[in-house]
Protein backbone atom coordinates (compact mmCIF):
# COMPACT_ATOMS: atom_id res chain seq x y z
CA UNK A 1 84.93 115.02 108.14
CA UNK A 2 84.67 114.36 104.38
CA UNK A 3 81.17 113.10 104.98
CA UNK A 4 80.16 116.15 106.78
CA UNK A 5 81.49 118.62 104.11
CA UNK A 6 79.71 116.66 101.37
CA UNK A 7 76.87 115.95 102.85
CA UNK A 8 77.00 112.30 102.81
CA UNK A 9 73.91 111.07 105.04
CA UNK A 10 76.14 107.69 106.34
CA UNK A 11 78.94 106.65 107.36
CA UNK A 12 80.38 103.43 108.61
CA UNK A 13 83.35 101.91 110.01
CA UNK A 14 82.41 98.25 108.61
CA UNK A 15 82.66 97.39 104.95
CA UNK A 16 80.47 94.63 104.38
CA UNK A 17 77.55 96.56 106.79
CA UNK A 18 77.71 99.64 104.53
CA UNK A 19 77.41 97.25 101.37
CA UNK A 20 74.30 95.88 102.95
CA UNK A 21 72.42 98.61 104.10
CA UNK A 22 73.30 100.98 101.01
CA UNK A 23 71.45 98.30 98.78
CA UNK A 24 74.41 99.78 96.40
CA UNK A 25 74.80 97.75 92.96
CA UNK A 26 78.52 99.19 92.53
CA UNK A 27 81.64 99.76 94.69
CA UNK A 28 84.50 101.99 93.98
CA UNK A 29 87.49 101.54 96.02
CA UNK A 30 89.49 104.53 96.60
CA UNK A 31 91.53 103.74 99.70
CA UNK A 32 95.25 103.31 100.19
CA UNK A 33 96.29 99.91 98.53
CA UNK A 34 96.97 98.34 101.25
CA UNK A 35 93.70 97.62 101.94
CA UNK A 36 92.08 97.19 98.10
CA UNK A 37 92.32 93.24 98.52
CA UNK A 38 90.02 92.96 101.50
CA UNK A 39 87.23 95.37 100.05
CA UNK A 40 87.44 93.94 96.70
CA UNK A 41 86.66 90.54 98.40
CA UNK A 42 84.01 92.27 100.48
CA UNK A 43 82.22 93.19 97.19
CA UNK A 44 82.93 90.29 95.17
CA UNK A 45 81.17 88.02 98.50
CA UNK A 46 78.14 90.44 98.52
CA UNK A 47 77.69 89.64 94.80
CA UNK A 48 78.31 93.09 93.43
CA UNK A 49 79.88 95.32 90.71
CA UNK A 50 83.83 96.11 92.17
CA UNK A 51 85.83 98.91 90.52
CA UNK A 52 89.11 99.29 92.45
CA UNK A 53 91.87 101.92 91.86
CA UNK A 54 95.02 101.09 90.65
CA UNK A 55 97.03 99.05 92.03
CA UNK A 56 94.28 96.74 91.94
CA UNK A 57 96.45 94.90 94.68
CA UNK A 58 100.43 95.06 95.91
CA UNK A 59 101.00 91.16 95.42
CA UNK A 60 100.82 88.57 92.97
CA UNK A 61 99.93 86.27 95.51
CA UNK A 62 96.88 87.88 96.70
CA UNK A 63 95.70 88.59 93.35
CA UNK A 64 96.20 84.72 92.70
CA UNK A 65 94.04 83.88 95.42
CA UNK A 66 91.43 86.40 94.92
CA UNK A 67 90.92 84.13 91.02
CA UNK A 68 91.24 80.99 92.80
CA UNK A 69 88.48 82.40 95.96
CA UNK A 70 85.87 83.73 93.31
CA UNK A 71 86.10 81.96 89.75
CA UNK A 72 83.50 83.41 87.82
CA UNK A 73 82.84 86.41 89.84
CA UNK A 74 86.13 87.64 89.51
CA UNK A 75 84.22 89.30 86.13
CA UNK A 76 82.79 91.81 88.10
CA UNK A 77 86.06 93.28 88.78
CA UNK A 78 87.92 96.34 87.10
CA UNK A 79 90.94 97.90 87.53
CA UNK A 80 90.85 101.89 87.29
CA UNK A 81 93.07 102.28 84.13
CA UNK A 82 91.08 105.82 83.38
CA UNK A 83 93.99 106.86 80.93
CA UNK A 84 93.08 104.38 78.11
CA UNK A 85 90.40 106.44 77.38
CA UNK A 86 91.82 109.61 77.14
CA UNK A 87 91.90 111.46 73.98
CA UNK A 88 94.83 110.59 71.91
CA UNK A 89 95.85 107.96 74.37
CA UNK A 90 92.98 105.58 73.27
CA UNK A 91 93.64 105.89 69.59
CA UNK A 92 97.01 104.70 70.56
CA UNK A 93 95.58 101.68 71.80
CA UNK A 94 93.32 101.40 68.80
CA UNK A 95 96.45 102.10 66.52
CA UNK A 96 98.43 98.84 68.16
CA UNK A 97 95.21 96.89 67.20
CA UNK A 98 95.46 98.04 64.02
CA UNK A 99 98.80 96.94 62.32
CA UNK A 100 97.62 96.73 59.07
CA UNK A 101 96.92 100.57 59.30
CA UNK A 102 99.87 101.55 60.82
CA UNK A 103 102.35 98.85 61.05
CA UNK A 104 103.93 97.41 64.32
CA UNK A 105 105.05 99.27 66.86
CA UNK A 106 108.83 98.47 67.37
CA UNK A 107 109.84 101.00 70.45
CA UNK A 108 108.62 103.34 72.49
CA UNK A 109 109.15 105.78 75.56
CA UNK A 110 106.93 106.63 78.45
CA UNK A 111 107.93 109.39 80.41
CA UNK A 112 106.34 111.60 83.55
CA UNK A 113 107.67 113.91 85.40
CA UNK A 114 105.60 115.36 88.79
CA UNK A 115 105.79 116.94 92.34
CA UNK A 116 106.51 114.84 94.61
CA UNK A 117 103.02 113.89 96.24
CA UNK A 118 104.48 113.34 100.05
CA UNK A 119 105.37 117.41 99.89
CA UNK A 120 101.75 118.49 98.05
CA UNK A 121 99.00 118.83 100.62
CA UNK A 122 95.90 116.29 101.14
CA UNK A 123 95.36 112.97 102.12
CA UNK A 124 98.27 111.27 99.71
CA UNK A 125 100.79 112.89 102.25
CA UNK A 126 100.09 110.67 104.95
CA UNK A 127 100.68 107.17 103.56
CA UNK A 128 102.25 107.52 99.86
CA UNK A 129 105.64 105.99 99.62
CA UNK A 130 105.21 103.94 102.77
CA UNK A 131 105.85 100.23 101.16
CA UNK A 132 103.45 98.22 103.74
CA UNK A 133 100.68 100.58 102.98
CA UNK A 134 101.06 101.81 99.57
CA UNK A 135 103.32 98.61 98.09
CA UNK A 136 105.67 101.22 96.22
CA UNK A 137 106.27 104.91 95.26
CA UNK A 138 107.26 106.82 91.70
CA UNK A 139 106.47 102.94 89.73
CA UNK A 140 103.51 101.43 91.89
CA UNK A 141 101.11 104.10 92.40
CA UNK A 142 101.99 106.47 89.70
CA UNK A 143 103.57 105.24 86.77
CA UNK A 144 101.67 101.64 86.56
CA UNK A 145 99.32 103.89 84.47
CA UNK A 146 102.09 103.95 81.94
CA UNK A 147 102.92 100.65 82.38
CA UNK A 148 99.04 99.30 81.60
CA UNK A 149 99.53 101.75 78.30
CA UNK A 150 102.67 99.87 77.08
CA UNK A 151 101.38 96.61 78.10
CA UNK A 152 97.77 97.19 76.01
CA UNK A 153 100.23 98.25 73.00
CA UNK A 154 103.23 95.93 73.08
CA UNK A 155 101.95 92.80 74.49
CA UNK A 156 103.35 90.38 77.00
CA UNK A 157 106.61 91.25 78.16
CA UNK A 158 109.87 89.18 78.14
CA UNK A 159 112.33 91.27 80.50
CA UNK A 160 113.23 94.00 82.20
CA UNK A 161 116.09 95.66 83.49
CA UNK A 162 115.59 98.89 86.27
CA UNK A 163 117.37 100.98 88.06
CA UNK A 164 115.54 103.60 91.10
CA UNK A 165 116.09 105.31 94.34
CA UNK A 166 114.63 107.43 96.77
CA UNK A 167 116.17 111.04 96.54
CA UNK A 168 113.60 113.00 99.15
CA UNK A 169 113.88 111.36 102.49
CA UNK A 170 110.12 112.20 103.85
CA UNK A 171 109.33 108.24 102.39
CA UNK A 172 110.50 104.58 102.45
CA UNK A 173 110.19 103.57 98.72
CA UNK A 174 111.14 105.35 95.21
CA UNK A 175 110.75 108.38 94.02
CA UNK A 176 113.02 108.34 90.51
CA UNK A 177 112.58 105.50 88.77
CA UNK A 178 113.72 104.05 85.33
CA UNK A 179 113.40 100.58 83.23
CA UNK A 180 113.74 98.79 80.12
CA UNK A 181 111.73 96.70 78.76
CA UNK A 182 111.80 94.41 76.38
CA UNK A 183 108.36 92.52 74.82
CA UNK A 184 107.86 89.70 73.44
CA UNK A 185 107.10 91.11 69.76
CA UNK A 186 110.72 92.08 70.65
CA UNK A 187 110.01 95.66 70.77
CA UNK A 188 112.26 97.59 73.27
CA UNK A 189 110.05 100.43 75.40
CA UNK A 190 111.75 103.16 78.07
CA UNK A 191 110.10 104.32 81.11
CA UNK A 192 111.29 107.21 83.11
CA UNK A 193 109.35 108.77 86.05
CA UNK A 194 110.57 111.20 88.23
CA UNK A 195 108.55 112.95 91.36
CA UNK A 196 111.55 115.39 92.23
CA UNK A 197 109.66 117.78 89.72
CA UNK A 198 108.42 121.43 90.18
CA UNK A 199 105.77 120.77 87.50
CA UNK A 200 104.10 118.04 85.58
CA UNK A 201 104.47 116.44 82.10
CA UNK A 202 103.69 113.13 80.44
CA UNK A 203 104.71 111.76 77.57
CA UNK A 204 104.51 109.58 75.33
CA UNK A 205 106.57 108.72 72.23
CA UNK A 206 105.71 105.13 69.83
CA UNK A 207 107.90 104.57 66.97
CA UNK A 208 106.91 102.38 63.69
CA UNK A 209 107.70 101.25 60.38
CA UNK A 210 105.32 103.54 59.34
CA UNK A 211 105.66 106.87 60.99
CA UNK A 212 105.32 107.55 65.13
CA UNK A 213 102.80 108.73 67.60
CA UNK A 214 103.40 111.04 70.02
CA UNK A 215 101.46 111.93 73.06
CA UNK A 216 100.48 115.46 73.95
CA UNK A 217 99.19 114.64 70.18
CA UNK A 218 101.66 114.51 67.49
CA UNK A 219 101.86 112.16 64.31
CA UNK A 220 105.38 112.18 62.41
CA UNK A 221 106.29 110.39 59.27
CA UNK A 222 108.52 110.95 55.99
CA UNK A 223 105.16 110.10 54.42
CA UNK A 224 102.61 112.98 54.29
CA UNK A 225 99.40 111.16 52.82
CA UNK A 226 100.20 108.46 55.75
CA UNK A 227 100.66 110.90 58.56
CA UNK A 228 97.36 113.24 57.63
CA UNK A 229 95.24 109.80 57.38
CA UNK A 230 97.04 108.82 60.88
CA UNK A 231 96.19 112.47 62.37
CA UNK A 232 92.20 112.09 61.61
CA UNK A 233 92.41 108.32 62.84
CA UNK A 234 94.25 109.16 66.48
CA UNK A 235 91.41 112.21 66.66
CA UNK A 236 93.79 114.01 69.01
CA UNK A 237 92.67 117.37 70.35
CA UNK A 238 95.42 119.35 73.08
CA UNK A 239 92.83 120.83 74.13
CA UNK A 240 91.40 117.90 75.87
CA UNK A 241 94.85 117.65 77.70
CA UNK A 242 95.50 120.30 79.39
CA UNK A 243 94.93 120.28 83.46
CA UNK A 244 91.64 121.47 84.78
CA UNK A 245 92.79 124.79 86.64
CA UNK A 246 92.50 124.82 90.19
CA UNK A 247 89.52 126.26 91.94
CA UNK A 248 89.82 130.20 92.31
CA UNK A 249 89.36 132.26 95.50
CA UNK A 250 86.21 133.91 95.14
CA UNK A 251 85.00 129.95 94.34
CA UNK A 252 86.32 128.35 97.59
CA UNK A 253 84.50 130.77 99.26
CA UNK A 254 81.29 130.58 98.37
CA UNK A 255 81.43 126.94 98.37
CA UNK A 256 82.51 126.93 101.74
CA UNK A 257 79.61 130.23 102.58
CA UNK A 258 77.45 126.81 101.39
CA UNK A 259 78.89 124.88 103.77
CA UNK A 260 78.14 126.95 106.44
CA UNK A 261 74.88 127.54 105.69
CA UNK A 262 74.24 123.69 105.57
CA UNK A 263 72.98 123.45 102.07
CA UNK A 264 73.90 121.60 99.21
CA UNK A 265 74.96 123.59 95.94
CA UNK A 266 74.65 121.07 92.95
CA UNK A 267 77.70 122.61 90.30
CA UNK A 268 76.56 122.60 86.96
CA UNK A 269 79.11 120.51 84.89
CA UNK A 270 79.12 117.99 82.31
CA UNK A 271 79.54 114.35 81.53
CA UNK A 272 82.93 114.67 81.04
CA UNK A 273 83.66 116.82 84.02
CA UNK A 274 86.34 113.94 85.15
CA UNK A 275 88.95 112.49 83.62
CA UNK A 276 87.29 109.31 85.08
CA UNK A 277 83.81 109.76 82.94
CA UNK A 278 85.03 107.71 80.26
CA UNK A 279 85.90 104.91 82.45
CA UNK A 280 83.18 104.48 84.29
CA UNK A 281 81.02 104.61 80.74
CA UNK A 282 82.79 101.70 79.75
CA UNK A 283 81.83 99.81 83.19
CA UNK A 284 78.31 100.66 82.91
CA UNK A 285 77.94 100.09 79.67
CA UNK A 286 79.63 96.94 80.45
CA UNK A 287 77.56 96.11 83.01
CA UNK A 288 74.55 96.83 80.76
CA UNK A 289 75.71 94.65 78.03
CA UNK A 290 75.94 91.61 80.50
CA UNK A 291 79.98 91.68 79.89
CA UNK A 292 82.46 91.05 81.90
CA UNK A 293 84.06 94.60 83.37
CA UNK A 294 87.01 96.25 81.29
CA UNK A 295 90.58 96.35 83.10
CA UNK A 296 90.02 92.61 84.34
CA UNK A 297 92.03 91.08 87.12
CA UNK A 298 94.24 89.70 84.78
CA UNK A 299 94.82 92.86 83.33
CA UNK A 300 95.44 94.38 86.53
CA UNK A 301 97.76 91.80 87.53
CA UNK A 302 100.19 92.13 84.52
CA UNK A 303 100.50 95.61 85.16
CA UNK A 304 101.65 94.55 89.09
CA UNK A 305 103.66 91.90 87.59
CA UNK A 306 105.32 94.05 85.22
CA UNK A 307 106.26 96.76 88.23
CA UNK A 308 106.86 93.94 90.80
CA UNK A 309 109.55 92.56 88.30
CA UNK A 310 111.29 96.14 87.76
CA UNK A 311 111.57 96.49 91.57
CA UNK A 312 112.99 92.89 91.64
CA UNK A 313 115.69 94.17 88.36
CA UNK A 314 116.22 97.46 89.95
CA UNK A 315 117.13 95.68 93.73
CA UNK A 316 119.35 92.59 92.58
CA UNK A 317 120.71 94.92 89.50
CA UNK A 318 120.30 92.39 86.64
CA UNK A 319 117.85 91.58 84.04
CA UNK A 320 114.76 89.95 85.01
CA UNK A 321 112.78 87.74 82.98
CA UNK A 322 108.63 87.22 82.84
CA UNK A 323 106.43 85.83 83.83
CA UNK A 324 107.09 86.05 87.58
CA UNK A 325 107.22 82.36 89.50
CA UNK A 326 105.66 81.92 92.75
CA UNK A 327 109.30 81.47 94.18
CA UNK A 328 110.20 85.40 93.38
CA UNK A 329 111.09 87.14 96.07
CA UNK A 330 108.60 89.18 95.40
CA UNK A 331 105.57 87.36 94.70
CA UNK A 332 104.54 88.64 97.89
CA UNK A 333 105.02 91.99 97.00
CA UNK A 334 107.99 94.70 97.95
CA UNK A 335 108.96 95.62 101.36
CA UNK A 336 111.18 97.58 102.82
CA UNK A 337 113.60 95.10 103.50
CA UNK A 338 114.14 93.87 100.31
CA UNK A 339 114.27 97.55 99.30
């Protein structure tokens, strides 16, 4: 059906066929997570480029394997972690690589609030918050966005105590969720995330020696000469933030007068038309550059390990310490009985 109302010449129902006959140099991988691990190693086998949505996988222990399976290769993998280059959220990162500039970092809070995606319409409906397919709810498939942030900024983290629960009954796993962190640096970051919300927000609060960055952009200090030479360093813009409005009337219908009349209307928009452009710049340039991709497996895994071990906190109610042995109960991922 998608295929038909985009045009798409093929289709297939078998992976590796579709990677052979396409001749394609790249594959994205934007199905449910549950079944990221077998098309990433589908890619990976047929020597190509593998960008794979977050969660890049719902265990540790297949993530393990896929290392162990592919060595070198493994470099051709990324994680989708499009929100490090948003604006404002990617001179964050710059700022914690930065210290001398703005100090350390010594706390921080990550918040989102949202609609809860099993009531919205579309595909997500069907399978979010089911923990075979989707490995998690409000922390797994949202908020390990937030989680890759604080991880980039803070460093490794030394434990983590949760708490969550599911308060709309449509799904199996969590839609409020909440943890503490605390790093190694011994910094002490907040996450909150709840999907029992009629709108959506996300923010993002870092506090320093210095002064603090706030995200929608802010910079805040007792020192004014610091805080104006912070402002033109983050290069934060609102108006880059704001939500692309939804499509009006008047345009669904002549897209779908298009449809009917079986031809292809190219829309006229620009390189930054997604919030994904940025990304996928820094694969192919990547790629171009003979590097290995950005958002690595091992990148991807810490953010994994980082939820798995809040689930683990949130279940047994007590602190939980990283990094994550191969004896955890959840090593293997969540499920619904542990849950």
């Amino acid at each position: 059906q998608f295929s038909d109302e985009l045009f798409v010449p093929r289709t297939y129902r078998d992976l590796p066929q579709a990677i052979e006959d396409s001749g394609c140099e790249l594959l994205a991988i934007c199905s449910p997570p549950i079944a990221h691990v077998d098309a990433i190693r589908a890619g990976l086998a047929a020597g190509k480029y593998v960008v794979c949505e977050k969660p890049l996988a719902t265990s540790l222990k297949a993530l393990d394997a896929l290392a162990s399976e592919f060595g070198d290769k493994i470099e051709r993998l990324s994680t989708v972690f499009q929100l490090r280059y948003a604006p404002g959220l990617a001179g964050m990162i710059a700022a914690a690589e930065n210290p001398e500039r703005f100090g350390p970092f010594l706390a921080g809070e990550f918040r989102r609030r949202d609609q809860h995606p099993s009531r919205k319409t579309g595909g997500s409906a069907r399978w979010w918050g089911d923990w075979k397919v989707a490995g998690g709810g409000a922390a797994m498939t949202q908020f390990i966005h937030e989680m890759d942030l604080a991880l980039r900024i803070f460093g490794q983290p030394e434990s983590v105590v949760a708490r969550m629960s599911t308060i709309i009954p449509e799904i199996e796993s969590e839609d409020v969720f909440s943890a503490t962190v605390r790093f190694q640096s011994g910094a002490i970051v907040s996450f909150v995330c709840f999907l029992v919300a009629q709108d959506y927000a996300f923010e993002i609060n870092l506090f320093g020696d210095r002064g603090s960055l706030h995200f929608p952009a802010n910079v805040r200090s007792t020192d004014g000469a610091w805080m104006k030479g912070a402002r033109q360093a983050m290069e934060m813009d609102r108006s880059t933030q704001v939500r692309r409005r939804a499509p009006r009337l008047m345009e669904k219908v002549i897209r779908k007068g298009f449809r009917v009349l079986g031809r292809y209307r190219q829309p006229k928009v620009g390189t930054e038309a997604s919030r994904h452009a940025p990304y996928y710049r820094a694969v192919l340039d990547a790629i171009d550059a003979g590097r290995p991709l950005p958002g690595a497996l091992a990148e991807g895994r810490a953010a994994v390990e980082l939820c798995l071990g809040a689930y683990l906190a949130a279940v047994q109610e007590r602190e939980i310490s990283f990094p994550l042995e191969a004896s955890s109960p959840v090593y293997d991922g969540m499920s619904a009985a542990l849950y």
